[in-house]
Structures are given as structure tokens and as C-alpha cells.
N, C-alpha and C. Protein backbone atom coordinates (compact mmCIF):
# COMPACT_ATOMS: atom_id res chain seq x y z
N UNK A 1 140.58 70.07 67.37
CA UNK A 1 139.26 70.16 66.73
C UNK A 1 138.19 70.19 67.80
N UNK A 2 137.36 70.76 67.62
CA UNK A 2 135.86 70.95 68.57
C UNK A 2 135.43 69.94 68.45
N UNK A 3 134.85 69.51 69.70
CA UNK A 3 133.82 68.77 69.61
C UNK A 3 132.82 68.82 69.16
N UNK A 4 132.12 67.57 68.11
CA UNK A 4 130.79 68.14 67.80
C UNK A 4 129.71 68.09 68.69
N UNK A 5 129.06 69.14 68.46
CA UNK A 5 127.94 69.72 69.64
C UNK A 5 126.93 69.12 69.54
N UNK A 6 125.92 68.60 70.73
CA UNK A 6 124.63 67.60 70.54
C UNK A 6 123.42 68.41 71.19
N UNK A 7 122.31 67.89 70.99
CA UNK A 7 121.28 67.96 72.20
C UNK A 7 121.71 67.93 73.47
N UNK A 8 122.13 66.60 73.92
CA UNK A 8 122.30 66.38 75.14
C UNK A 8 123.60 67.82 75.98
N UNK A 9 123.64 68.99 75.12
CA UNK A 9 124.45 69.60 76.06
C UNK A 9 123.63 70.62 77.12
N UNK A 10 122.31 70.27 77.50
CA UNK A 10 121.79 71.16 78.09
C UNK A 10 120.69 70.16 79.28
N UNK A 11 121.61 69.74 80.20
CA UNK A 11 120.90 69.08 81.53
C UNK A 11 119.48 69.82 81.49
N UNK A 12 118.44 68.74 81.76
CA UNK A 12 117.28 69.30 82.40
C UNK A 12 116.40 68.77 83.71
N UNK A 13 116.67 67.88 83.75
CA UNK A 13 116.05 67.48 84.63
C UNK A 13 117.20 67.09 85.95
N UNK A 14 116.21 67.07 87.42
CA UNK A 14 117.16 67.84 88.43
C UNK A 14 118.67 66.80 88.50
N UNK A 15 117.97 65.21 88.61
CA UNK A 15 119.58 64.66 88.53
C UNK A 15 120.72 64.78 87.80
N UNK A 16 120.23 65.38 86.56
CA UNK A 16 121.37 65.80 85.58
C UNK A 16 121.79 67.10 86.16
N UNK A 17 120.85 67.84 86.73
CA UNK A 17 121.87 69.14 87.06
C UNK A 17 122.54 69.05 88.57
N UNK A 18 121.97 67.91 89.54
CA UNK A 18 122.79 67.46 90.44
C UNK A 18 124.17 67.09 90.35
N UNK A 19 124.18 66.03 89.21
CA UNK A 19 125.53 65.70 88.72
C UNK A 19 126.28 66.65 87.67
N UNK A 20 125.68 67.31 87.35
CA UNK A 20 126.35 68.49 86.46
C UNK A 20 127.36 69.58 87.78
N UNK A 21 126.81 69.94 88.99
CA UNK A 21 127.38 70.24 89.66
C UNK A 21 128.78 69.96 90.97
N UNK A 22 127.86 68.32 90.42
CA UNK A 22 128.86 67.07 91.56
C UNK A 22 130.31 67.00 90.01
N UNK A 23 130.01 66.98 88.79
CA UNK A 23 131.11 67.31 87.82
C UNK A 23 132.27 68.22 87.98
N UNK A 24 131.11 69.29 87.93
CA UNK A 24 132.47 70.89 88.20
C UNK A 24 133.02 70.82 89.16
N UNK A 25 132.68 69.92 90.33
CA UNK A 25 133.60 69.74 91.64
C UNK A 25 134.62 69.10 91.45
N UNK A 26 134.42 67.70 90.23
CA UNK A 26 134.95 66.89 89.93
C UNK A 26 136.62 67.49 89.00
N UNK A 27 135.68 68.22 87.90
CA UNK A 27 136.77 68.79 87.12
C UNK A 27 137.77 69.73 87.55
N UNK A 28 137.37 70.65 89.10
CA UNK A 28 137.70 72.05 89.00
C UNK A 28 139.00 71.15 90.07
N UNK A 29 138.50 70.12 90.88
CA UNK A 29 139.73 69.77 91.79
C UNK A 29 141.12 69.09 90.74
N UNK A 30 140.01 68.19 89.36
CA UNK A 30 141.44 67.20 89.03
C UNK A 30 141.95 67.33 87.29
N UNK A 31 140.92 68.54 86.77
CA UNK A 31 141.19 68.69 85.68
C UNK A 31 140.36 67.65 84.98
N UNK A 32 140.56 67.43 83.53
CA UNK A 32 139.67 66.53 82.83
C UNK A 32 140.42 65.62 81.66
N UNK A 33 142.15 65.54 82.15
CA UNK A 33 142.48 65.09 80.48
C UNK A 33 142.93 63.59 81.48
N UNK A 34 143.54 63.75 82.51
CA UNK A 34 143.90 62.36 83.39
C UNK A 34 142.60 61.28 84.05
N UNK A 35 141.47 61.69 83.97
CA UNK A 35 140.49 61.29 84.34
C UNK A 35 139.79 60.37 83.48
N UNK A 36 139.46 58.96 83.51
CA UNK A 36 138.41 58.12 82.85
C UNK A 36 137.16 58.30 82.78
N UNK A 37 136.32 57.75 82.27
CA UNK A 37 135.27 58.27 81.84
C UNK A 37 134.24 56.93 83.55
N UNK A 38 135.09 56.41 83.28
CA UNK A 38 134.56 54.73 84.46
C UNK A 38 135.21 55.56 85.62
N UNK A 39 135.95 56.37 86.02
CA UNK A 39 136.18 56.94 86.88
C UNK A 39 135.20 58.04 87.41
N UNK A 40 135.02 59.17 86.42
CA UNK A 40 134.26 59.67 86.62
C UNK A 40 132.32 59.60 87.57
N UNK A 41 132.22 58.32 86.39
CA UNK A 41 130.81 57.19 86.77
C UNK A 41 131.60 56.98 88.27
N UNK A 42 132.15 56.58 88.51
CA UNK A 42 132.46 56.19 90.23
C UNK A 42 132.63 56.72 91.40
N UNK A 43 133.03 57.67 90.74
CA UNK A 43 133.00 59.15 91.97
C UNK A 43 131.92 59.91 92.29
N UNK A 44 130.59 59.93 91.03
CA UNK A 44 129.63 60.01 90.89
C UNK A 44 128.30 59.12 91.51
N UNK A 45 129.35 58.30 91.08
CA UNK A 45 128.04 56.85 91.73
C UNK A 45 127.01 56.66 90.79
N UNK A 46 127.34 56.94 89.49
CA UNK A 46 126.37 57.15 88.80
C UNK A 46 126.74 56.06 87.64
N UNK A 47 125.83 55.83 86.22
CA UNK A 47 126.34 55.08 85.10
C UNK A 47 127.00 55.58 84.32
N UNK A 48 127.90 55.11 83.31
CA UNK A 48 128.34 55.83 82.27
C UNK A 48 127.20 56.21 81.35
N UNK A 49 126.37 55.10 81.39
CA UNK A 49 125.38 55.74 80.62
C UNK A 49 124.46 56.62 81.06
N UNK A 50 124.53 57.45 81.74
CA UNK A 50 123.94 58.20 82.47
C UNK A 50 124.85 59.61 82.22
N UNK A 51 125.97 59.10 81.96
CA UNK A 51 126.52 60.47 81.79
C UNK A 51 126.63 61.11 80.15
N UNK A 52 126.50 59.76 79.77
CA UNK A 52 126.44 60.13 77.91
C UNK A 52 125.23 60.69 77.92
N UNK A 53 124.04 60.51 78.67
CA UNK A 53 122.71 61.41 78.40
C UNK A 53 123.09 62.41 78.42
N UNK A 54 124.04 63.35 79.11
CA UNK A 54 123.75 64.50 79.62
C UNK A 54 125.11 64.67 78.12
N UNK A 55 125.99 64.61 78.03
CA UNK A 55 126.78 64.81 76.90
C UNK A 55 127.88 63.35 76.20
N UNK A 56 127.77 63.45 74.86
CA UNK A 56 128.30 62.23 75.05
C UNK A 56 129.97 61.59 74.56
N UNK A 57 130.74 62.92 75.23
CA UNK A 57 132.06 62.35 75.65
C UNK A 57 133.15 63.20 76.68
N UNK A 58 133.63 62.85 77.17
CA UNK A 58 134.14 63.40 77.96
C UNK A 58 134.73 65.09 78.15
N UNK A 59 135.55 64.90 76.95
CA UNK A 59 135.41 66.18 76.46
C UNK A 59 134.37 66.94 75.99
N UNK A 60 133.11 66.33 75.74
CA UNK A 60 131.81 67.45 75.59
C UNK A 60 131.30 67.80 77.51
N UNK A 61 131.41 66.53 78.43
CA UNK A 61 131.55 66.89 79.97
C UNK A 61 132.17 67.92 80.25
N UNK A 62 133.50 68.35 79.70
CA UNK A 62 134.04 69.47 80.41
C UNK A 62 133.56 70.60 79.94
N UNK A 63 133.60 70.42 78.59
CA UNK A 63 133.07 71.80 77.91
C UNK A 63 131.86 72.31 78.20
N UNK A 64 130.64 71.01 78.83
CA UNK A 64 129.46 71.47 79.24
C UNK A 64 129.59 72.25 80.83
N UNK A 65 130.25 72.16 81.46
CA UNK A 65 130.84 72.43 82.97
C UNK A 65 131.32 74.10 82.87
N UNK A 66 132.30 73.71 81.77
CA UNK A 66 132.73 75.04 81.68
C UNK A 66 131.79 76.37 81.13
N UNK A 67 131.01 75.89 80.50
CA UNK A 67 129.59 76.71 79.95
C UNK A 67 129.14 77.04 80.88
N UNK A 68 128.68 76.36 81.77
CA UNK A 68 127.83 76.09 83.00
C UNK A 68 128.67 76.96 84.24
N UNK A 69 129.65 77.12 84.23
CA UNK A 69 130.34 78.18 85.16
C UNK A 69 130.45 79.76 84.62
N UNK A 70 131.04 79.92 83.60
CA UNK A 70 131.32 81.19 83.32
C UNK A 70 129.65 81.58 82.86
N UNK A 71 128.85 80.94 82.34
CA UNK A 71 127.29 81.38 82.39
C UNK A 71 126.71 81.78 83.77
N UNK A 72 127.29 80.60 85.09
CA UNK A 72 126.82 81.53 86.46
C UNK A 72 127.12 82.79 86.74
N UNK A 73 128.56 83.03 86.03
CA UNK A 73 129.90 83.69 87.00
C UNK A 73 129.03 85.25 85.73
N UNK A 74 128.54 85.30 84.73
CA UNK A 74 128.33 86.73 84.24
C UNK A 74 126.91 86.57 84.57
N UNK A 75 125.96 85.68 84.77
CA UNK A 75 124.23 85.98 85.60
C UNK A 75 124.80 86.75 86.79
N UNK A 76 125.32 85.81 87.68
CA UNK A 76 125.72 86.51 89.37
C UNK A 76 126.16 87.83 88.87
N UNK A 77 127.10 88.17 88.33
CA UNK A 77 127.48 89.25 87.89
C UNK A 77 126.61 90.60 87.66
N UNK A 78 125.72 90.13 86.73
CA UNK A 78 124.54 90.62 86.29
C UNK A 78 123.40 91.44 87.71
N UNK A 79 123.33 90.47 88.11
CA UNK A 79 122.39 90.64 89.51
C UNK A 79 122.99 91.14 89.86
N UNK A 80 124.25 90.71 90.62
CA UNK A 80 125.19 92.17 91.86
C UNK A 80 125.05 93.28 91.37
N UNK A 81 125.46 93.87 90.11
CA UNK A 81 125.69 95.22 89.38
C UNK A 81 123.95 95.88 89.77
N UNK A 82 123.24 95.08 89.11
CA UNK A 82 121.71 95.44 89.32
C UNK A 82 121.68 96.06 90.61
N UNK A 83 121.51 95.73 91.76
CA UNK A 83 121.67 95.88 93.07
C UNK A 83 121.69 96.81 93.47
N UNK A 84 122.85 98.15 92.93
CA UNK A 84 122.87 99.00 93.20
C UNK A 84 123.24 100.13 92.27
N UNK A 85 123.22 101.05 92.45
CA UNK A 85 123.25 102.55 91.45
C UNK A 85 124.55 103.44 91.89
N UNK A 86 125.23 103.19 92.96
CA UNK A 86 126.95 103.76 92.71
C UNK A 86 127.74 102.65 91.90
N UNK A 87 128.49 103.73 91.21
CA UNK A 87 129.55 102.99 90.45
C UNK A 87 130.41 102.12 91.01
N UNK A 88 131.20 102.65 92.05
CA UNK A 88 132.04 101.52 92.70
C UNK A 88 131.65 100.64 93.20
N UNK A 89 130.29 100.36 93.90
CA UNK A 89 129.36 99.40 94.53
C UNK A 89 129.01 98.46 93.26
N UNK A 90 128.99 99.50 92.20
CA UNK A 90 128.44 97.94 91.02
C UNK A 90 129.42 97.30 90.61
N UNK A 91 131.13 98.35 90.12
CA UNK A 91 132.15 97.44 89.83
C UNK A 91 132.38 96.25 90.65
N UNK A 92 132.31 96.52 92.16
CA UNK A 92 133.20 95.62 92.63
C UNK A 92 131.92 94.14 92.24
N UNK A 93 130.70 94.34 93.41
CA UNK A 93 129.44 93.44 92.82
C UNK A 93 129.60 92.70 91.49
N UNK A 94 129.95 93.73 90.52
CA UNK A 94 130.37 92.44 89.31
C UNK A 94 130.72 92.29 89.12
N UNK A 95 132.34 91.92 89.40
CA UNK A 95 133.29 91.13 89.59
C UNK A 95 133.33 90.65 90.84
N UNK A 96 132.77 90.60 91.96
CA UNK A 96 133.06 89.47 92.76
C UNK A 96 132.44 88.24 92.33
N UNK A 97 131.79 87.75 91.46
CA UNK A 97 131.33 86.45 91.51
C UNK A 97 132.36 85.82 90.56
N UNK A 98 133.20 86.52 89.86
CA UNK A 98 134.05 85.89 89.30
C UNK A 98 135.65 85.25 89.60
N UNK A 99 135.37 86.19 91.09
CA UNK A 99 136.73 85.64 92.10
C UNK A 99 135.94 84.54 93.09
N UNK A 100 135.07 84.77 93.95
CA UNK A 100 134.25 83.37 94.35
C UNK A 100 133.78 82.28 93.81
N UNK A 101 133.29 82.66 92.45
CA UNK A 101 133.03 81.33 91.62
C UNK A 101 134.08 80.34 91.09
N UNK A 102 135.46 81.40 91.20
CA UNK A 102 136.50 80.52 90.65
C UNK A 102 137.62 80.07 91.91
N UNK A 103 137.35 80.34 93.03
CA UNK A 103 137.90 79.89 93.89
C UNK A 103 138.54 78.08 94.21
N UNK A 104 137.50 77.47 93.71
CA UNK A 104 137.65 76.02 94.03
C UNK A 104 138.89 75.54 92.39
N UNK A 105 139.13 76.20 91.52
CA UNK A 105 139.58 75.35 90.21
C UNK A 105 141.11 75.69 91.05
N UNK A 106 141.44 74.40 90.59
CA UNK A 106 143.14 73.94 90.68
C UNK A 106 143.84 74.39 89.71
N UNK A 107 145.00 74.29 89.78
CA UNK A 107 146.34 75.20 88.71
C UNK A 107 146.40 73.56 87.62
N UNK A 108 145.89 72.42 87.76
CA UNK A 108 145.53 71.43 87.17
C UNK A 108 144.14 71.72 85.97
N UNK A 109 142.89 72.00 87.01
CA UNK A 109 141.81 72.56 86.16
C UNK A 109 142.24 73.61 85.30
N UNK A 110 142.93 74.63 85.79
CA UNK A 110 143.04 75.62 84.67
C UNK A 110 144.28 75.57 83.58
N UNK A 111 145.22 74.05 83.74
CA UNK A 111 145.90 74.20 82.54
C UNK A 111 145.31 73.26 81.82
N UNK A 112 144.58 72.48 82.02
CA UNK A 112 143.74 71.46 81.09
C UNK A 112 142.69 72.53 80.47
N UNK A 113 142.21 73.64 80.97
CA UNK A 113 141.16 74.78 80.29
C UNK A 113 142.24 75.31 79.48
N UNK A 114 143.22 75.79 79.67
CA UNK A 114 144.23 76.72 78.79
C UNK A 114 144.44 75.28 77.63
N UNK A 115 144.96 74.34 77.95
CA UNK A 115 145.75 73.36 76.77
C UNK A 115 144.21 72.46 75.72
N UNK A 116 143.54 72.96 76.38
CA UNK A 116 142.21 72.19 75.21
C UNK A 116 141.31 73.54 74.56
N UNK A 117 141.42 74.02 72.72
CA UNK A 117 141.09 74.70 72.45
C UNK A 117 139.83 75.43 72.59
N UNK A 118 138.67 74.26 72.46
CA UNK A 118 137.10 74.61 72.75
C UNK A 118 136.75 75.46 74.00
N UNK A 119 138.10 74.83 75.04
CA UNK A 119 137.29 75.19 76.47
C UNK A 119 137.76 76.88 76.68
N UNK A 120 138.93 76.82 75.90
CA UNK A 120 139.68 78.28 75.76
C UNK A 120 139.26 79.23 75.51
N UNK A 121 138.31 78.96 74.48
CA UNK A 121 137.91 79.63 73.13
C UNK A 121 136.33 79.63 74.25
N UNK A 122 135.67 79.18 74.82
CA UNK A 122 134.26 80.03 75.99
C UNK A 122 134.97 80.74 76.57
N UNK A 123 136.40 80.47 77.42
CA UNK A 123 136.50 81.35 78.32
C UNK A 123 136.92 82.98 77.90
N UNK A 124 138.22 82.81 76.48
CA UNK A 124 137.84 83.69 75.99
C UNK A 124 136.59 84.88 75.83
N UNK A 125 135.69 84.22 74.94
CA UNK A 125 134.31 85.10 74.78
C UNK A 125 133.96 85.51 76.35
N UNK A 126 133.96 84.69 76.93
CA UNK A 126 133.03 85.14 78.28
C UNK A 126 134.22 86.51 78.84
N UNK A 127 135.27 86.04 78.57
CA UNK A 127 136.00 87.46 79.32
C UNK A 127 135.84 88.80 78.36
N UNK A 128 135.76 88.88 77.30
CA UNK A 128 135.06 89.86 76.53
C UNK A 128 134.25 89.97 76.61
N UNK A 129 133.14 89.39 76.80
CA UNK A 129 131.67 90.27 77.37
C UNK A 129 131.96 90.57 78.66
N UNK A 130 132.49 89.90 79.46
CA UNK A 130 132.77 90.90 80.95
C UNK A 130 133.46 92.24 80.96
N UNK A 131 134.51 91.90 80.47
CA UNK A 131 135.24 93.60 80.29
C UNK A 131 134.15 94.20 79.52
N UNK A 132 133.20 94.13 78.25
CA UNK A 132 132.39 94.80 77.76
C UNK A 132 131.72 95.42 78.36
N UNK A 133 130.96 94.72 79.37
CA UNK A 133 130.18 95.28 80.56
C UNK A 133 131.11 96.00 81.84
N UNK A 134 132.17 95.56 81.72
CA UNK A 134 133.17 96.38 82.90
C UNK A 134 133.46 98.16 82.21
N UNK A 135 133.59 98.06 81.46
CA UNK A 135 133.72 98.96 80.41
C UNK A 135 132.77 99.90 80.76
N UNK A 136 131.22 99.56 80.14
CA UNK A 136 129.67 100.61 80.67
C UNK A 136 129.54 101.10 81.82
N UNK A 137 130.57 100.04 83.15
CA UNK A 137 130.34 100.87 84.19
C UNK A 137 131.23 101.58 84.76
N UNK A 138 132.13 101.33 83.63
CA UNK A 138 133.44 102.19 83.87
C UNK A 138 133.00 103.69 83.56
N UNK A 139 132.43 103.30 82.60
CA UNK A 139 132.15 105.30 81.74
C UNK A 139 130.91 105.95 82.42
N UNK A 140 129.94 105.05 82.99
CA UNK A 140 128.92 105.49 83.43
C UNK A 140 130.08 106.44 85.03
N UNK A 141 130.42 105.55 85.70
CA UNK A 141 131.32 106.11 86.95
C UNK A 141 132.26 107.55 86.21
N UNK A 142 132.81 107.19 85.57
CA UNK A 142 133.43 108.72 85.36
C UNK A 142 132.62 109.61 85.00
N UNK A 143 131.25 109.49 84.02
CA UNK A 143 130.16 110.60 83.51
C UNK A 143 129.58 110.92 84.89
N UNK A 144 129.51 110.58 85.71
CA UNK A 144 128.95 110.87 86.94
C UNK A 144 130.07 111.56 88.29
N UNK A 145 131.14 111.57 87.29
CA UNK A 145 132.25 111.92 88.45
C UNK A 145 132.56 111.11 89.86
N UNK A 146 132.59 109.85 89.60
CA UNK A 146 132.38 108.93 90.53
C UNK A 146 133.80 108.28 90.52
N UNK A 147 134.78 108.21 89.24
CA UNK A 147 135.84 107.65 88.59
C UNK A 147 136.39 108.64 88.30
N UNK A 148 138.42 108.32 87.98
CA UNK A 148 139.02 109.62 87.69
C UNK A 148 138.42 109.27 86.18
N UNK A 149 138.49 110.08 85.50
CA UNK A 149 138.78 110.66 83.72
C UNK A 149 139.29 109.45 83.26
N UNK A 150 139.40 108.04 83.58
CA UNK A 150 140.87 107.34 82.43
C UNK A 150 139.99 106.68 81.51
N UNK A 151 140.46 106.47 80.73
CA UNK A 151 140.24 106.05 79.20
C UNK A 151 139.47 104.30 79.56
N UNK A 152 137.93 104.19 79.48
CA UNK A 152 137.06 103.26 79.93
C UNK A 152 137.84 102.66 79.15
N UNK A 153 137.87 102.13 77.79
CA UNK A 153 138.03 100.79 77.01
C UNK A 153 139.82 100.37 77.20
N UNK A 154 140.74 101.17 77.83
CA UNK A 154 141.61 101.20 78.34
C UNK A 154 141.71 100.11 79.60
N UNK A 155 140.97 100.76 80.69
CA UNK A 155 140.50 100.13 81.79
C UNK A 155 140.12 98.80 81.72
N UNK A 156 139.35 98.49 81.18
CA UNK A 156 138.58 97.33 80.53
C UNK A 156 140.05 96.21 79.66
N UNK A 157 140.39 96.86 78.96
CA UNK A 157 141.65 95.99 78.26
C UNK A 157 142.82 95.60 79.19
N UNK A 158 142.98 96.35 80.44
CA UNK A 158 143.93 96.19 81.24
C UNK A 158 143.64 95.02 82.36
N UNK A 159 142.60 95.00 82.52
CA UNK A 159 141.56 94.46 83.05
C UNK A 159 141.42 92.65 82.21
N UNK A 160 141.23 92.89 81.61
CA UNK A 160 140.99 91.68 80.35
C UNK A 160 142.74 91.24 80.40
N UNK A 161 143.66 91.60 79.92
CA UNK A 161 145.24 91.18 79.87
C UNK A 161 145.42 90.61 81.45
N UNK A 162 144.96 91.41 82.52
CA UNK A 162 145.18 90.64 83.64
C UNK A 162 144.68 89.13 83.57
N UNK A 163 143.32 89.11 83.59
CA UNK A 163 142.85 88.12 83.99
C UNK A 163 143.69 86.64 82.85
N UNK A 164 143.94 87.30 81.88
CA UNK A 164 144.33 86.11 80.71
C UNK A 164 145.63 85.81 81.75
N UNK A 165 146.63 86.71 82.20
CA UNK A 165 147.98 86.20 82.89
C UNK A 165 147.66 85.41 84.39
N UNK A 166 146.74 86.10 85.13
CA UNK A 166 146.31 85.23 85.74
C UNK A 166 145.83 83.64 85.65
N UNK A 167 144.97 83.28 84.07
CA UNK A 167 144.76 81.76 84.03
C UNK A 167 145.51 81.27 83.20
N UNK A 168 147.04 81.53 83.40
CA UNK A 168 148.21 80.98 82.98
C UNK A 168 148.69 80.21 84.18
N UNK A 169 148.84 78.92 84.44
CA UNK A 169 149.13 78.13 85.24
C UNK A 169 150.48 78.55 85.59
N UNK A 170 151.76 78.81 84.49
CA UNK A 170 153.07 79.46 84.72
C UNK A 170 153.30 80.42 85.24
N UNK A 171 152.38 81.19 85.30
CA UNK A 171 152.51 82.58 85.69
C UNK A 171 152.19 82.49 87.31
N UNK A 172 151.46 81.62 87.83
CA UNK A 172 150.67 81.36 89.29
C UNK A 172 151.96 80.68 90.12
N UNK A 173 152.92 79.59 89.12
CA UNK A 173 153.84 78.96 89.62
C UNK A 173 155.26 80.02 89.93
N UNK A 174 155.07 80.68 88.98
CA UNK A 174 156.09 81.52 89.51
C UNK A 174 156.03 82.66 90.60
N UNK A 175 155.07 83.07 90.63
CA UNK A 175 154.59 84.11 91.53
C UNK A 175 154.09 83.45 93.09
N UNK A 176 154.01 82.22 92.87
CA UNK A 176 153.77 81.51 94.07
C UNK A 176 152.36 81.64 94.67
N UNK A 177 151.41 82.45 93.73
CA UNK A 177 149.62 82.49 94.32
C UNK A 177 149.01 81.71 93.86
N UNK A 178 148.27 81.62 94.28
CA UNK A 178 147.03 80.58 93.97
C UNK A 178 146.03 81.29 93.06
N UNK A 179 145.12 80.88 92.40
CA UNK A 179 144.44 81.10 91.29
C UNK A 179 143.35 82.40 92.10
N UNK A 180 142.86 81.53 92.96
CA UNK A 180 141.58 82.28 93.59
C UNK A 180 142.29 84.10 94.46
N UNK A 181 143.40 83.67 95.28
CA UNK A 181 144.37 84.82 95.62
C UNK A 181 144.79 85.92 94.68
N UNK A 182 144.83 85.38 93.69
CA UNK A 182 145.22 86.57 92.44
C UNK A 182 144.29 87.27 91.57
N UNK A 183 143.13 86.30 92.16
CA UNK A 183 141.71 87.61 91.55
C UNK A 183 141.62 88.49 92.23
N UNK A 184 141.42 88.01 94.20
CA UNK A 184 141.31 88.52 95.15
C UNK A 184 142.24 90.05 94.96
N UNK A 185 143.43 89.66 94.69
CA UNK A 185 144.60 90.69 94.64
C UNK A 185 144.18 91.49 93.62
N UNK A 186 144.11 91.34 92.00
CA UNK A 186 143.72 91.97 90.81
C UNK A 186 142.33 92.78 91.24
N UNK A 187 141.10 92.03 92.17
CA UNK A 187 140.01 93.24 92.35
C UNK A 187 140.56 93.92 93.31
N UNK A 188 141.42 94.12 94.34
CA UNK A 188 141.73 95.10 94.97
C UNK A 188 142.64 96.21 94.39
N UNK A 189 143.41 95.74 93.85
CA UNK A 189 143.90 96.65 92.90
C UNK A 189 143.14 97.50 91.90
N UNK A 190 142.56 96.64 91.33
CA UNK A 190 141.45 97.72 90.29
C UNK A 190 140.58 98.33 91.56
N UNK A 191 140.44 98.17 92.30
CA UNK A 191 139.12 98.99 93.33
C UNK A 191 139.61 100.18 94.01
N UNK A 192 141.23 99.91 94.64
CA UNK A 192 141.45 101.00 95.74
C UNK A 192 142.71 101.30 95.32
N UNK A 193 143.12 101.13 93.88
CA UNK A 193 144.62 101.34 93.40
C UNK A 193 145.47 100.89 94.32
N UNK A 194 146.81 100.94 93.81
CA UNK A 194 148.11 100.55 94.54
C UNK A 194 148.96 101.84 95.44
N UNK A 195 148.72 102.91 95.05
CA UNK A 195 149.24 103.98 96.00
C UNK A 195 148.39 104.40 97.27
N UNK A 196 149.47 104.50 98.14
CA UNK A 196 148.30 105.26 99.24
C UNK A 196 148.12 106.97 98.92
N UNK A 197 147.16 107.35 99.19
CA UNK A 197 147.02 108.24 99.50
C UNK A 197 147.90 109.32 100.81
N UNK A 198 148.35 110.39 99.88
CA UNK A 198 148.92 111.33 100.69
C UNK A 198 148.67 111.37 102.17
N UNK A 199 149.77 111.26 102.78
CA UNK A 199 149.09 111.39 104.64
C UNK A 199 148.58 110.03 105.11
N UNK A 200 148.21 109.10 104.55
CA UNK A 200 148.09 108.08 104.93
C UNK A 200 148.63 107.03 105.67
């Protein structure tokens, strides 16, 4: 069941967004289901009641964190693409903030995101509006002859199925990469394909 949603899920003032960030450090190294709430306060240095201001339970903490990342990871996104007017210069630009931003989460952080529904269910949406937007600059690059001909919402879905196998903790254990390595790998692949070129 979801948590029910409050006021307090939107830090405003700077110590709350200090510790909102000293959090995601918190969560992305140890996950959020083994962790106390008096633990948390301690690593923080902060009160518990100090942290119920900002949301008021633990599980509304992660879920606010996790908002709070994939909301950076499609702004940054946003801006890189802006930046520039070739297609391949904007694909890669907006998707790199989503392999740097996720660099620091542990194969811990991301099976506590996979095994708790709420947190699933943002990351979900947020990866559908990314491929959505991966998509526009997919078709814009081929209308411009910049991209071969392939089928944008294709691209985009292939694209989207990766990333879901990627934040499968099983899938990382077997393959032996690390979370942040297998974006790294997945944008090179989507950027410069897997074949070389003839003569190469």
C-alpha cells in the first residue's frame, strides 16, 4: 500500500534540503528497509523530529529522495538536450545525467527501489517520460537525416526494456556489472552501435 502523502513532502527551507541530500547519500549507499529511523537521525546528526518535518515516515523519506532524484536526473536532462541543435549531441546530453546521477546507488538501494511498490511505480513513470522525450529526438534525428530510418517508438521501447533489466539487482549479479557500468555500457551502445564499421 502507498504511503499516504502529506505537506511535509516538499523540503523548503535550506536545512531541509541539506539533509534531503545528506539522505540520498544515505539511502543510495544502504538502501532504506534495514535502516532505523534513530539511525538515520545519527548519521545525520540531526532529530528525529526534524526529520518527520520534512516527511513523516520513513518510507515517505525514501519516496521523497527518490522524487527528488529522478526529478534532477529529467531537469539535467532537459538542459543538456537544450544545449545543443545536433541530434546525436542532444541524445547523448540527455541521457548522460541519468548514468551520472545514478552512479552512487548500490545493488542494495536499487533492490529496496524494485521490492517497495510506491518507489517502483516513480521510477516507472519517470522512465516513460524519458523514453517519451528520447523518442522526439529520435525522429527529429532521422527527419533531418542525422539517424538511420529505424522505427523512433521502437528505439525508445528498446531503450526503456533496457534500462528496466538493468535496475534488476539479479540481472547486475549475474553479469557481474555494477549499476552505474551498465548505463555507461547501454549509452554506448545506443550512441555508436555494437558493429564496427567496415575497414575499421
Amino acid at each position: 500500500m502507498a504511503p499516504r502523502r502529506t505537506q511535509h513532502l516538499t523540503p523548503g527551507s535550506d536545512r531541509q534540503k541539506e539533509l534531503l541530500a545528506e539522505l540520498e547519500a544515505l539511502f543510495f549507499a544502504s538502501g532504506f528497509r534495514t535502516i532505523t529511523v534513530d539511525e538515520i537521525a545519527a548519521r545525520l546528526k540531526c532529530s528525529k523530529r526534524t526529520l518527520y518535518e520534512i516527511a513523516p515516515s520513513k518510507q515517505e523519506l525514501f519516496i521523497l529522495v527518490i522524487e527528488s532524484w529522478l526529478d534532477r536526473i529529467r531537469h539535467l536532462g532537459w538542459q543538456g538536450a537544450l544545449k545543443y541543435d545536433d541530434p546525436e549531441q542532444r541524445v547523448m546530453a540527455y541521457l548522460e545525467p541519468g548514468v551520472v546521477e545514478s552512479r552512487p546507488a548500490s545493488r542494495q538501494f536499487l533492490a529496496d527501489l524494485q521490492s517497495y511498490r510506491p518507489a517502483l511505480a516513480l521510477l516507472e513513470a519517470h522512465q516513460t517520460q524519458r523514453t517519451n522525450v528520447l523518442m522526439e529526438i529520435v525522429e527529429d534525428g532521422i527527419r533531418r537525416g542525422r539517424f538511420k530510418p529505424f522505427h523512433s517508438a521502437l528505439v525508445a521501447e528498446i531503450f526503456l526494456a533496457a534500462v528496466n533489466r538493468i535496475n534488476e539487482p539479479a540481472m547486475l549479479e549475474r553479469t557481474g556489472v555494477e549499476f552505474s557500468q551498465a548505463f555507461d555500457e547501454l549509452f554506448r551502445i545506443l550512441a555508436t552501435g555494437l558493429f564496427r564499421d567496415a575497414g575499421e
